[in-house]
Protein backbone atom coordinates (compact mmCIF):
# COMPACT_ATOMS: atom_id res chain seq x y z
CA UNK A 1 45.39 50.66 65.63
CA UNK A 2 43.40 48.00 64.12
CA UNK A 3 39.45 48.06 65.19
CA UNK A 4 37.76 44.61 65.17
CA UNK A 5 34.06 44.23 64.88
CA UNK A 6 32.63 41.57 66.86
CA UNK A 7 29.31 39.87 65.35
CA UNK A 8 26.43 39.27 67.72
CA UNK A 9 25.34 35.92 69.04
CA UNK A 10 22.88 34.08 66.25
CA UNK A 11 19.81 34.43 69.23
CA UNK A 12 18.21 30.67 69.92
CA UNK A 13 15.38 31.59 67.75
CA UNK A 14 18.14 32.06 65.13
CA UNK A 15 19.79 28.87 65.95
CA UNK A 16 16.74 26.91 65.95
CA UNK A 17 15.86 27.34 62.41
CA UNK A 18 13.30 30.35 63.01
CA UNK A 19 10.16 30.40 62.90
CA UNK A 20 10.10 27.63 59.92
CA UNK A 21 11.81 25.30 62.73
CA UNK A 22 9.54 26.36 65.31
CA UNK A 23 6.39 25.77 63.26
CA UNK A 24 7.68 22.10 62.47
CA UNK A 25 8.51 21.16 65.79
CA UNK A 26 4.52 22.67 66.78
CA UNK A 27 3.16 20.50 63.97
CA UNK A 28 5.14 17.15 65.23
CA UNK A 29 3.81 17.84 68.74
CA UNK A 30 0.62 18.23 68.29
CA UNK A 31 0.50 15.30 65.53
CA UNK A 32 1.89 12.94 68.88
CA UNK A 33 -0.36 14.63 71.08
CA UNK A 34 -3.31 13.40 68.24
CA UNK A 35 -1.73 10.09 67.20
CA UNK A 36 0.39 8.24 70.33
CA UNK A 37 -1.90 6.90 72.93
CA UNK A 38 0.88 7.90 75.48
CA UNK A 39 -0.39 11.70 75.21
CA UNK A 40 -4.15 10.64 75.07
CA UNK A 41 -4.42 12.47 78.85
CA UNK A 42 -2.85 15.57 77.62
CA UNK A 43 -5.14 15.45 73.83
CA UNK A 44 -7.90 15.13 76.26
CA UNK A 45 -7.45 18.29 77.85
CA UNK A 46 -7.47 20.49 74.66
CA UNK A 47 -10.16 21.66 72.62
CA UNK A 48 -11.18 19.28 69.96
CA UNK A 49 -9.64 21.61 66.80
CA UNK A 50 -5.88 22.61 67.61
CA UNK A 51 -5.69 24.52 64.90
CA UNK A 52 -5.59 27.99 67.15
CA UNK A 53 -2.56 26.08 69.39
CA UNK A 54 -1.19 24.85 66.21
CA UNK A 55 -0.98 28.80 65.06
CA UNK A 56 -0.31 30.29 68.33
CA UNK A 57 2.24 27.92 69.74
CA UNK A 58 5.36 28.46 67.52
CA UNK A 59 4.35 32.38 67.55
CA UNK A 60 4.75 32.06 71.63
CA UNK A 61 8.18 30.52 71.06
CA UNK A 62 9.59 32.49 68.08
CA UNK A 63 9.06 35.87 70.78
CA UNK A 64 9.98 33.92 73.54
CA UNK A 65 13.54 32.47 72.00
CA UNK A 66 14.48 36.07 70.76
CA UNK A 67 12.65 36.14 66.83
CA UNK A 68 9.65 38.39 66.24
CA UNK A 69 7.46 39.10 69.32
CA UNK A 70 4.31 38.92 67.50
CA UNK A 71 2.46 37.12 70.24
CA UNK A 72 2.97 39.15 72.67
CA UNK A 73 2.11 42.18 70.54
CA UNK A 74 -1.39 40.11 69.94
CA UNK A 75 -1.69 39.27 73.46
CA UNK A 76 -0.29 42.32 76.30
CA UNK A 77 0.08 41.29 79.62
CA UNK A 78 -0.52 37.57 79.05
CA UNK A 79 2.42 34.71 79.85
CA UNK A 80 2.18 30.76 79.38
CA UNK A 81 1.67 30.58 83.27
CA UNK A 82 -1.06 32.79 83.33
CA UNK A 83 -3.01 31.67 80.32
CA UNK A 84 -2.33 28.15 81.58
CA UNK A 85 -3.33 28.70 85.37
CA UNK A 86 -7.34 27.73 84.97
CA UNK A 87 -6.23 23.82 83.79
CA UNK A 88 -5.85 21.44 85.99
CA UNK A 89 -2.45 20.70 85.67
CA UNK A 90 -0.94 18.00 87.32
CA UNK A 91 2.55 16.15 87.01
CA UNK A 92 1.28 13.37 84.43
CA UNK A 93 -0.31 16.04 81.99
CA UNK A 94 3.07 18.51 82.38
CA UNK A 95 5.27 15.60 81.86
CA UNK A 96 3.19 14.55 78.69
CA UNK A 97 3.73 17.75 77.61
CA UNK A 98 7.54 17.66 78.31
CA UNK A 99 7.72 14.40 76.64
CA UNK A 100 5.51 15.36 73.88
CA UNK A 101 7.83 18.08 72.87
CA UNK A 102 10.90 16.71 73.76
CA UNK A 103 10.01 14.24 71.22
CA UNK A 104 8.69 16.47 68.72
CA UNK A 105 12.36 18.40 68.87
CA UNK A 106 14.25 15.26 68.74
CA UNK A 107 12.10 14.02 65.77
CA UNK A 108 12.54 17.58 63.67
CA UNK A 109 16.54 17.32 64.47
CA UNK A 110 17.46 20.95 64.32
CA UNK A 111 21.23 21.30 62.77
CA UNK A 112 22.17 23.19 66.03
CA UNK A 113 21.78 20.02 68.69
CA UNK A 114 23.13 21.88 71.39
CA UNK A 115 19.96 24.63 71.04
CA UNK A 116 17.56 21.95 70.43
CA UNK A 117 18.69 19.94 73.55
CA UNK A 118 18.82 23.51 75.20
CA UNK A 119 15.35 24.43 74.21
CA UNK A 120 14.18 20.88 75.10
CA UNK A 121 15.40 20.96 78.80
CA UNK A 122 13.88 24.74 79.19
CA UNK A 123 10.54 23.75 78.03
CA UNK A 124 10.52 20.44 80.08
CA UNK A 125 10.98 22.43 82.77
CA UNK A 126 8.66 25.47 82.28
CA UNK A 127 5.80 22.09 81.75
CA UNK A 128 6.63 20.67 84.84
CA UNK A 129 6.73 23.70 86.75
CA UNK A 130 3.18 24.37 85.98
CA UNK A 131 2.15 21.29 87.73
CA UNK A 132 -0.17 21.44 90.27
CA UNK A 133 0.01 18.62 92.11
């Protein structure tokens, strides 16, 4: 009798690109977020370096889309939501987000479309969800 072995499912954080992929896609959102005047709401609401987001973000997403859990090693008992909650978060600012990053994927072009359009729809989602009013 013949035994097959099946391979596991490349995770989306292994479809993506990794955390290489993840890290470009941070960098091209946060460069709209600083350069498009459609985000200017959203840029407003950061702190003036985003160097810490710029470092923390694509950590958050490599865990979060199967790769290394490093930020949630660095930050127990802590989720987006949470973290998120004090803001003032209302549809415009979630939908720049969503936009923002929708854009940012688009414009890095990950091989695997159907993970990038995957991971685009997720996240535009989570954003939106966080709305407040």
């Amino acid at each position: 009798m013949a035994t097959t072995t099946e391979t596991p499912a490349a995770s989306p954080y292994d479809r993506i690109g990794g955390l290489a992929a993840l890290r470009r896609i941070t960098d091209r959102f946060y460069d709209l977020m600083e350069t498009d005047p459609a985000f200017a709401a959203l840029r407003a609401m950061h702190a003036p370096d985003l160097t810490p987001m710029r470092e923390s973000l694509p950590l958050f997403l490599a865990g979060w889309s199967g790769g290394p859990r490093t930020w949630w090693d660095a930050n127990p008992g802590k989720c987006m939501v949470s973290m998120h909650a004090p803001f003032g978060i209302n549809r415009e600012l979630a939908g720049q987000w969503a936009d923002a990053m929708r854009r940012a994927i688009a414009d890095i072009s990950p091989g695997d479309t159907a993970i990038a359009d995957a991971l685009a729809d997720v996240l535009d989602r989570m954003a939106r969800g966080m709305a407040k009013a």
